[in-house]
N, C-alpha and C. Protein backbone atom coordinates (compact mmCIF):
# COMPACT_ATOMS: atom_id res chain seq x y z
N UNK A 1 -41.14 -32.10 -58.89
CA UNK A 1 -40.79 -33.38 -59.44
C UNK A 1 -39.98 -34.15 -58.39
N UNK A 2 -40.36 -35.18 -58.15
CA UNK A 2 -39.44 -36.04 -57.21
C UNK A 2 -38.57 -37.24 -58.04
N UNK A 3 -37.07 -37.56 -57.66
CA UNK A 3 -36.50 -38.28 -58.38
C UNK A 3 -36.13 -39.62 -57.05
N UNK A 4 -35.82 -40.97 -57.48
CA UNK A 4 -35.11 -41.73 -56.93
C UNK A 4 -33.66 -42.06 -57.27
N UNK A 5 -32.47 -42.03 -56.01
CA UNK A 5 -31.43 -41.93 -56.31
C UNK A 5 -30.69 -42.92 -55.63
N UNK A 6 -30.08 -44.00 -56.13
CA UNK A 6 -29.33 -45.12 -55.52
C UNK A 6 -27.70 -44.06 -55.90
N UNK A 7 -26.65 -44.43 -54.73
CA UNK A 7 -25.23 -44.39 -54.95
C UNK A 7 -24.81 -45.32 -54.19
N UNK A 8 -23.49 -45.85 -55.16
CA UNK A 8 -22.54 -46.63 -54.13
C UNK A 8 -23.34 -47.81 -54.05
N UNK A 9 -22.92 -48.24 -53.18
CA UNK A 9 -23.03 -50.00 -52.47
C UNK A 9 -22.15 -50.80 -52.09
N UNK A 10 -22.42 -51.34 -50.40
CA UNK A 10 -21.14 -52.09 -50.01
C UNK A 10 -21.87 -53.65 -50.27
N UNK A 11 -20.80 -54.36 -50.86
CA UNK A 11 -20.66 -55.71 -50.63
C UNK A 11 -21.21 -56.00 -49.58
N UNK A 12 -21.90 -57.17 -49.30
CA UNK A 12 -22.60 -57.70 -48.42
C UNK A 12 -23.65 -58.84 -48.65
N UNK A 13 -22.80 -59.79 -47.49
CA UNK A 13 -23.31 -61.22 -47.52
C UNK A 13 -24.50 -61.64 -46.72
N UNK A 14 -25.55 -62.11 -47.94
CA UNK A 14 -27.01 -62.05 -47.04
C UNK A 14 -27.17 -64.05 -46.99
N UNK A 15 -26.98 -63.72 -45.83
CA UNK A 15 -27.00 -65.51 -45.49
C UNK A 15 -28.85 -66.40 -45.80
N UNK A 16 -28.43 -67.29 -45.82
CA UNK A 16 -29.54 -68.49 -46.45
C UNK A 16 -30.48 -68.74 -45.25
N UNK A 17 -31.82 -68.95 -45.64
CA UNK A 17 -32.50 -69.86 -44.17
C UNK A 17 -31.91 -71.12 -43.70
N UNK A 18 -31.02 -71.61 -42.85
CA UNK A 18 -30.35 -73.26 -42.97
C UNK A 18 -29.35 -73.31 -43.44
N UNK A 19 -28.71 -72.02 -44.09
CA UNK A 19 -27.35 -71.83 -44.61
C UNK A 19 -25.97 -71.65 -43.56
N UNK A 20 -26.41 -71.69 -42.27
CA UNK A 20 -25.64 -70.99 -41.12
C UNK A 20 -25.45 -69.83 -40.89
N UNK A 21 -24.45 -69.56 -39.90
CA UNK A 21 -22.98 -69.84 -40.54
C UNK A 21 -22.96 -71.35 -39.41
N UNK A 22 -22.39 -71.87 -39.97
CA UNK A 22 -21.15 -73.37 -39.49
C UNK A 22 -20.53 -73.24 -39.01
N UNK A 23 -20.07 -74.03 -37.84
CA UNK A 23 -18.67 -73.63 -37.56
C UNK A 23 -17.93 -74.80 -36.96
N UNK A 24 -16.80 -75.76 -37.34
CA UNK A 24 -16.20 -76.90 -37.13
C UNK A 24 -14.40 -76.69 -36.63
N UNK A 25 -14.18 -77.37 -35.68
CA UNK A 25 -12.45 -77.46 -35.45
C UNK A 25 -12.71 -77.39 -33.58
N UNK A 26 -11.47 -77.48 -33.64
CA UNK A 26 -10.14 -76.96 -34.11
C UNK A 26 -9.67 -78.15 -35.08
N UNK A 27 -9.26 -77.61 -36.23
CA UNK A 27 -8.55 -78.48 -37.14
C UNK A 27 -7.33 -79.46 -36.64
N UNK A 28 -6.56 -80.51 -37.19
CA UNK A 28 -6.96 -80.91 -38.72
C UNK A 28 -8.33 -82.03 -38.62
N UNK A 29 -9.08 -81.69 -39.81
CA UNK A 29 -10.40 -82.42 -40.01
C UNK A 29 -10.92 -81.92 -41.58
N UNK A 30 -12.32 -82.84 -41.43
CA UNK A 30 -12.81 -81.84 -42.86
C UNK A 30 -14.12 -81.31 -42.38
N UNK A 31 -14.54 -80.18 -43.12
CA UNK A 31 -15.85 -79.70 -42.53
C UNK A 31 -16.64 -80.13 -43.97
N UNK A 32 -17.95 -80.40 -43.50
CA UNK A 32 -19.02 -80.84 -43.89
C UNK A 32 -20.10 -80.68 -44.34
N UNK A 33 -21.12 -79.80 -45.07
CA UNK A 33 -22.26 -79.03 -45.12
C UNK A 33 -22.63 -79.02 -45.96
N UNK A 34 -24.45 -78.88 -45.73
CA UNK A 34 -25.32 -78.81 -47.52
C UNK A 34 -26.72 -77.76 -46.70
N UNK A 35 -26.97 -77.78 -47.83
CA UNK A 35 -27.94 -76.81 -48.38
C UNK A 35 -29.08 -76.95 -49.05
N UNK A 36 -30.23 -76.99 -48.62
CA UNK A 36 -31.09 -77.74 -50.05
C UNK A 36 -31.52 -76.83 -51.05
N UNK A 37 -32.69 -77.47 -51.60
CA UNK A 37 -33.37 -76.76 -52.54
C UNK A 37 -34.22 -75.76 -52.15
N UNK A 38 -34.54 -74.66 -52.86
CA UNK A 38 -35.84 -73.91 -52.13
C UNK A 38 -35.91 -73.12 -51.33
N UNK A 39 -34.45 -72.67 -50.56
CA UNK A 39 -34.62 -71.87 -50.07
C UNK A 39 -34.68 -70.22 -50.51
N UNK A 40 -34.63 -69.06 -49.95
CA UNK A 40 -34.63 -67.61 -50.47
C UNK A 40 -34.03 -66.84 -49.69
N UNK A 41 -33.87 -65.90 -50.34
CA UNK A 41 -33.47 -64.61 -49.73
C UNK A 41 -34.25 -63.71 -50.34
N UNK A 42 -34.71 -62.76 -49.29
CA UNK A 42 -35.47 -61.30 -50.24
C UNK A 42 -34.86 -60.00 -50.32
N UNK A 43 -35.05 -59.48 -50.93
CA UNK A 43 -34.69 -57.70 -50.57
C UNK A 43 -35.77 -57.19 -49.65
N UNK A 44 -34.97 -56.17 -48.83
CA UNK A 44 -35.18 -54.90 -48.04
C UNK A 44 -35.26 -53.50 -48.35
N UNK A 45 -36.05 -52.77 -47.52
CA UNK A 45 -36.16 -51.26 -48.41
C UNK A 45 -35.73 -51.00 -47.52
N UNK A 46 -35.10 -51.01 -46.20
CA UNK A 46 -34.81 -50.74 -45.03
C UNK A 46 -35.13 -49.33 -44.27
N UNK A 47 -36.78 -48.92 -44.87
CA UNK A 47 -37.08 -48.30 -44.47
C UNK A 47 -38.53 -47.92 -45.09
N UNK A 48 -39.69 -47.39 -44.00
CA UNK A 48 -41.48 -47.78 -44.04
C UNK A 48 -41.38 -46.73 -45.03
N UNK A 49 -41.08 -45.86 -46.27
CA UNK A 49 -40.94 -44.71 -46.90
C UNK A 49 -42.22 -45.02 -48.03
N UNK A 50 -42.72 -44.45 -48.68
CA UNK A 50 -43.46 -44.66 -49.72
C UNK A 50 -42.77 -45.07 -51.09
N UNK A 51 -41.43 -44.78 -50.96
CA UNK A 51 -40.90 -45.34 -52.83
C UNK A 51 -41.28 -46.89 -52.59
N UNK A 52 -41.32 -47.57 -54.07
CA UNK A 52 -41.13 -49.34 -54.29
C UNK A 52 -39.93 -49.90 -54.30
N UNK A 53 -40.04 -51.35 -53.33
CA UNK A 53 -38.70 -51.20 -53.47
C UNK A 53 -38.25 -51.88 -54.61
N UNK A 54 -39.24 -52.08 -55.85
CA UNK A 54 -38.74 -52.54 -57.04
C UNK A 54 -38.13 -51.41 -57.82
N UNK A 55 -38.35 -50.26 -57.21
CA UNK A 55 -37.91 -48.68 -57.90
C UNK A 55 -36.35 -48.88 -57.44
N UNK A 56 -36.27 -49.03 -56.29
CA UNK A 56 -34.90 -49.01 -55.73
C UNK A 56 -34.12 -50.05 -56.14
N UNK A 57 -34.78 -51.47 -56.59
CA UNK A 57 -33.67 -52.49 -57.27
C UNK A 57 -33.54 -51.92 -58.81
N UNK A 58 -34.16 -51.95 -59.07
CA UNK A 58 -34.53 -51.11 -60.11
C UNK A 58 -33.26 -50.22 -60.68
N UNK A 59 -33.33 -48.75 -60.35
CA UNK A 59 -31.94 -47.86 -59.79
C UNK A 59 -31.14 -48.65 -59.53
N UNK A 60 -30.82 -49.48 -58.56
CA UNK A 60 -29.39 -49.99 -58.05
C UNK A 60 -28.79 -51.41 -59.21
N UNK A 61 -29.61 -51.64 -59.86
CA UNK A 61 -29.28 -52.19 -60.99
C UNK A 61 -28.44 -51.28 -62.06
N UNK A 62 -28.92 -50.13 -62.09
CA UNK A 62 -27.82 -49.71 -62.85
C UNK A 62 -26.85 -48.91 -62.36
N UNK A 63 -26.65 -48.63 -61.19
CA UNK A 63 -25.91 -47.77 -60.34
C UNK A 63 -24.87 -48.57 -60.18
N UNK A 64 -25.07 -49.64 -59.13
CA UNK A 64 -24.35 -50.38 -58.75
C UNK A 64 -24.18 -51.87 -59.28
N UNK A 65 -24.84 -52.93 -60.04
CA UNK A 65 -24.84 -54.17 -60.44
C UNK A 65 -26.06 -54.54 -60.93
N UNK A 66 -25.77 -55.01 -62.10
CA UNK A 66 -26.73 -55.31 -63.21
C UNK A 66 -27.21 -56.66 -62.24
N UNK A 67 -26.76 -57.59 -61.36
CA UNK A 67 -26.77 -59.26 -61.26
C UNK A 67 -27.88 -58.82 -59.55
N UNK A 68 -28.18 -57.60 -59.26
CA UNK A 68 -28.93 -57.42 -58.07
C UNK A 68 -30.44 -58.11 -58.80
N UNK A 69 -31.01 -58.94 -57.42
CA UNK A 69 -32.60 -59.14 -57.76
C UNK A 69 -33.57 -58.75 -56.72
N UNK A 70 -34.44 -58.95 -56.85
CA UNK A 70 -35.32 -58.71 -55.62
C UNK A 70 -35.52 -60.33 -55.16
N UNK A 71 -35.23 -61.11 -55.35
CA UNK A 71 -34.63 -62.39 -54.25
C UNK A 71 -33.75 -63.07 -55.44
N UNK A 72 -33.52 -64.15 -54.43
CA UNK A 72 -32.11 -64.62 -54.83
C UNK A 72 -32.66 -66.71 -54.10
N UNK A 73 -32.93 -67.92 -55.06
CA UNK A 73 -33.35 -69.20 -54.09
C UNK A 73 -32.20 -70.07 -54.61
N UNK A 74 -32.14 -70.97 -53.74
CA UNK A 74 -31.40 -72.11 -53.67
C UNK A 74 -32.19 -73.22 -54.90
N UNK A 75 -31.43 -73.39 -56.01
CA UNK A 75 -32.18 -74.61 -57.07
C UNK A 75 -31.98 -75.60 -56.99
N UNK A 76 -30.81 -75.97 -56.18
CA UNK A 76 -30.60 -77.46 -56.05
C UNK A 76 -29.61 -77.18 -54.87
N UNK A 77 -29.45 -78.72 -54.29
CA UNK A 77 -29.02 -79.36 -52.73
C UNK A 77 -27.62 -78.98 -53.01
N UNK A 78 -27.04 -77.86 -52.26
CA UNK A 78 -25.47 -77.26 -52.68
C UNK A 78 -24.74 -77.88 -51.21
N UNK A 79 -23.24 -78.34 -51.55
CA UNK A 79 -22.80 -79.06 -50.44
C UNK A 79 -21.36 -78.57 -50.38
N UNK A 80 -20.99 -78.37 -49.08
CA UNK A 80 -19.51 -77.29 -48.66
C UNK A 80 -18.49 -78.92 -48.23
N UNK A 81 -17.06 -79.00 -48.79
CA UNK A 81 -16.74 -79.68 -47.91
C UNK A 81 -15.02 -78.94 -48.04
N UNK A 82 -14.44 -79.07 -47.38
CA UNK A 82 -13.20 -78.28 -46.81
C UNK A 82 -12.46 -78.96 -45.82
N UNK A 83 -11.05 -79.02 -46.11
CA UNK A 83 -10.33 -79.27 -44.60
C UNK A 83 -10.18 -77.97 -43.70
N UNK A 84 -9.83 -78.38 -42.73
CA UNK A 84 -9.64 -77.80 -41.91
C UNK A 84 -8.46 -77.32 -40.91
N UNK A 85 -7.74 -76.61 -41.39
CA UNK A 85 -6.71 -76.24 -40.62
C UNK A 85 -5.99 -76.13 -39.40
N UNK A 86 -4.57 -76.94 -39.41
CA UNK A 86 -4.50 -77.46 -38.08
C UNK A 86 -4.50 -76.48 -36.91
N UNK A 87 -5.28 -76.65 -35.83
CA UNK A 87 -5.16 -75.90 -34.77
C UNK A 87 -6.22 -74.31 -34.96
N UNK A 88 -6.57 -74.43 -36.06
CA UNK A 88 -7.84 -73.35 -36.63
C UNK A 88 -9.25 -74.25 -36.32
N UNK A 89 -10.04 -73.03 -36.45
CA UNK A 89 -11.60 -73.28 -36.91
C UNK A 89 -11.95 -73.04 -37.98
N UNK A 90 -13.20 -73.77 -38.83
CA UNK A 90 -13.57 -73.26 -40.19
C UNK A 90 -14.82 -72.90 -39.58
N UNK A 91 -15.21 -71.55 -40.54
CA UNK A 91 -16.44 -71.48 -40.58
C UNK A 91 -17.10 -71.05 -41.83
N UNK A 92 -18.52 -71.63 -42.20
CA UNK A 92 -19.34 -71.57 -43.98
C UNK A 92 -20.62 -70.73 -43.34
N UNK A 93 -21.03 -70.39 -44.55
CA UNK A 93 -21.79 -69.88 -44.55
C UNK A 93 -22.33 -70.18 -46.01
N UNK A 94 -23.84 -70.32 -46.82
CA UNK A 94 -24.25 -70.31 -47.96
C UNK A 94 -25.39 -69.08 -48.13
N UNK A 95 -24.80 -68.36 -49.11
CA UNK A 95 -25.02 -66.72 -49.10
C UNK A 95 -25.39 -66.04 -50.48
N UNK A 96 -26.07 -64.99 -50.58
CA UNK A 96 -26.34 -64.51 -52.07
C UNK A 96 -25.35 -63.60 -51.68
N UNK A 97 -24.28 -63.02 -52.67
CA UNK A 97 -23.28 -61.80 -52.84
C UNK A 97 -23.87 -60.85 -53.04
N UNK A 98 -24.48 -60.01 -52.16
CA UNK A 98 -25.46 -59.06 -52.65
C UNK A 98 -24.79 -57.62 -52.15
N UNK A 99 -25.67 -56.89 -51.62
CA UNK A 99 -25.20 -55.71 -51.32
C UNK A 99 -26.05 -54.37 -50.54
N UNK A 100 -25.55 -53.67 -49.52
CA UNK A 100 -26.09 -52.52 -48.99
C UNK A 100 -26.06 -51.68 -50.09
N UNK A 101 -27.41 -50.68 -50.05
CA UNK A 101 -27.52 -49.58 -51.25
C UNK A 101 -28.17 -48.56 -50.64
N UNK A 102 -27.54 -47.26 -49.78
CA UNK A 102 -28.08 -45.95 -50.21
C UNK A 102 -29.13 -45.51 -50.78
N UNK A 103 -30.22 -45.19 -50.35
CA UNK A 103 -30.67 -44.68 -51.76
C UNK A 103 -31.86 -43.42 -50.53
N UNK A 104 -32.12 -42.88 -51.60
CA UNK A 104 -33.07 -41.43 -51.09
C UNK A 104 -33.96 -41.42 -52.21
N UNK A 105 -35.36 -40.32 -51.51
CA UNK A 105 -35.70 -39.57 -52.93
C UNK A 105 -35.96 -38.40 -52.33
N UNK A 106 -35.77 -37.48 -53.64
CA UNK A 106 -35.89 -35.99 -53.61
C UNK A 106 -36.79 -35.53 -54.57
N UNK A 107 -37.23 -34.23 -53.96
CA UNK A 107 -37.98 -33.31 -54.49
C UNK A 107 -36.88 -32.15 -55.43
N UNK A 108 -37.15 -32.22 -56.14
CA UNK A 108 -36.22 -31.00 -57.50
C UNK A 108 -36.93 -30.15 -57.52
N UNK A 109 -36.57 -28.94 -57.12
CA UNK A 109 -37.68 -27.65 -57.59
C UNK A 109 -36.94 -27.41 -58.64
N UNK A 110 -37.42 -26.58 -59.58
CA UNK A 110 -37.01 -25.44 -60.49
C UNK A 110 -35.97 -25.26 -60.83
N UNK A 111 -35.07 -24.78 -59.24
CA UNK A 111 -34.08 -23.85 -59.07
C UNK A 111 -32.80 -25.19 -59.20
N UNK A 112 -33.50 -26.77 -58.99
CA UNK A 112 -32.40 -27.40 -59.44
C UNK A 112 -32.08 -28.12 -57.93
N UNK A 113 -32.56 -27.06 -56.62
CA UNK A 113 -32.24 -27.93 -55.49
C UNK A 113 -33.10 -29.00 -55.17
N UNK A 114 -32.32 -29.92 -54.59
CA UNK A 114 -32.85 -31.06 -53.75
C UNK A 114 -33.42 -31.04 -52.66
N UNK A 115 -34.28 -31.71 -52.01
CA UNK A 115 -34.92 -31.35 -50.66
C UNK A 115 -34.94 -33.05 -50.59
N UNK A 116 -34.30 -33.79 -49.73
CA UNK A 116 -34.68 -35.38 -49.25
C UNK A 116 -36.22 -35.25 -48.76
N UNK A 117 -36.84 -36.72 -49.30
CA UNK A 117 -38.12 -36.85 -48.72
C UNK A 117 -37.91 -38.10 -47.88
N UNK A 118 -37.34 -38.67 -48.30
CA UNK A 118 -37.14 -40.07 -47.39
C UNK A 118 -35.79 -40.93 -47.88
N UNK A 119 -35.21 -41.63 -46.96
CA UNK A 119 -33.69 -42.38 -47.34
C UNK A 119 -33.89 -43.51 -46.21
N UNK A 120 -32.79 -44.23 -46.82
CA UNK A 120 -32.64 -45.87 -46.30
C UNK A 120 -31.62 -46.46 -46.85
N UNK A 121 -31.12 -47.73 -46.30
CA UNK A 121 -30.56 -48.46 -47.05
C UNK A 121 -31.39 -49.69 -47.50
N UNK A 122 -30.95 -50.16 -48.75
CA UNK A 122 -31.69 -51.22 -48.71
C UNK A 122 -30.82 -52.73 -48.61
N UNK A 123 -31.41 -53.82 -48.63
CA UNK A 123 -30.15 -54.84 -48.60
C UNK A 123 -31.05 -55.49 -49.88
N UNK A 124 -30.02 -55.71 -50.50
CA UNK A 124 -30.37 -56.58 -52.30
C UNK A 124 -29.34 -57.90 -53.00
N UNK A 125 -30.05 -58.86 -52.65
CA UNK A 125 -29.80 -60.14 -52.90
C UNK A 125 -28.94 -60.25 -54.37
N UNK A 126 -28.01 -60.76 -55.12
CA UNK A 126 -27.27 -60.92 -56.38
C UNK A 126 -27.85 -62.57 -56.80
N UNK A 127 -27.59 -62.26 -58.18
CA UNK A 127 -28.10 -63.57 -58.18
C UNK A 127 -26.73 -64.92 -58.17
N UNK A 128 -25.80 -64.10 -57.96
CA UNK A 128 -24.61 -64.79 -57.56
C UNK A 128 -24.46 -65.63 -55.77
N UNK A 129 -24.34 -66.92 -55.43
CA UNK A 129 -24.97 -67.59 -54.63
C UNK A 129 -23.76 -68.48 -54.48
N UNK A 130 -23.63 -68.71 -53.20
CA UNK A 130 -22.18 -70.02 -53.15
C UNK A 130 -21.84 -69.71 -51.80
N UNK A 131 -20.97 -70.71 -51.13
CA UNK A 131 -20.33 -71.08 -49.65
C UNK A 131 -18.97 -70.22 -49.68
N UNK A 132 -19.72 -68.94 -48.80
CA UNK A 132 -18.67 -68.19 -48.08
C UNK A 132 -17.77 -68.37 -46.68
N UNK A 133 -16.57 -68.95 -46.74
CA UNK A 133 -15.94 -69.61 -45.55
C UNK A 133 -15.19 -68.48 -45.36
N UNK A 134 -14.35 -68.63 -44.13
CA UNK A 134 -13.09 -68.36 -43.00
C UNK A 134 -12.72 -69.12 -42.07
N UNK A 135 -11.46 -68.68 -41.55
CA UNK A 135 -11.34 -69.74 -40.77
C UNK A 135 -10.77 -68.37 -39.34
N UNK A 136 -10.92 -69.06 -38.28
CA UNK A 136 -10.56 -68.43 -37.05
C UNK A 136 -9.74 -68.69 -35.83
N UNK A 137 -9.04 -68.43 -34.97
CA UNK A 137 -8.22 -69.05 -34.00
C UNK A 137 -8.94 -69.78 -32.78
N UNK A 138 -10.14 -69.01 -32.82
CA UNK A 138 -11.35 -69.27 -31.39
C UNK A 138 -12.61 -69.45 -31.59
C-alpha cells in the first residue's frame, strides 16, 4: 500500500507576474504601485515523481492550511501606495501567502515500515493575496 504524506510548511511568498518586487528611495517620498487584473500564480510539485499534485494540495490542505489552492489570480487592479522613509528604501511586492510543503510517498508493508518512493517540496499558492513591503538601508 502506498500512502501520501504532507508535514509542516514554511511560509512563503510567491510573487505575481508584474507584481515585482519594487523598489523606490531613498526616502522621504511616497512609493507608488498597481497590479492588474488577471494575473496567477500556480502550484509546484517540485519534483517529476508520479503522485498528483492535486493529491499533495489536497494533503497539505489539511496538514498545513485549509486557504492553500492550486492557483491563486489577481480579480481586480490592486494598488500599493506608502511613504517612504527618510534616508531608507521601500520595497513591494504583490504576492499569494502561500507556502513550502514537504511531502513524500511511501510504501507501508505489513510490518508497518515505510520505504520513501519519491519526495519534494512543493510551493502552494493561499488564496490570501496583498502587497508585501520592507524597507532597506541600500
Amino acid at each position: 500500500m502506498t500512502e501520501l504524506l504532507t508535514s509542516g510548511g514554511t511560509a512563503y511568498h510567491i510573487g505575481f507576474p508584474g507584481g515585482g518586487p519594487f523598489r523606490d528611495g531613498p526616502g522621504p517620498g511616497t512609493m507608488e504601485e498597481s497590479i492588474s487584473s488577471g494575473k496567477e500564480v500556480n502550484a509546484t510539485l517540485g519534483s517529476s515523481a508520479s503522485v498528483s499534485l492535486s493529491s499533495v494540495i489536497a494533503s497539505a490542505q489539511v496538514s498545513v492550511s485549509a486557504s492553500l489552492e492550486a492557483s491563486a489570480t489577481t480579480t481586480v487592479t490592486s494598488t500599493f501606495s506608502k511613504a517612504i522613509p527618510s534616508g531608507k528604501y521601500l520595497n513591494a511586492q504583490f504576492v499569494s501567502y502561500g507556502y513550502k510543503v514537504p511531502w513524500k510517498e511511501v510504501r507501508v508493508a505489513s510490518s508497518c515500515a515505510e520505504t520513501t518512493l519519491y519526495s519534494g517540496t512543493a510551493t502552494i499558492p493561499s488564496n490570501s493575496i496583498g502587497w508585501y513591503n520592507w524597507t532597506t538601508t541600500s
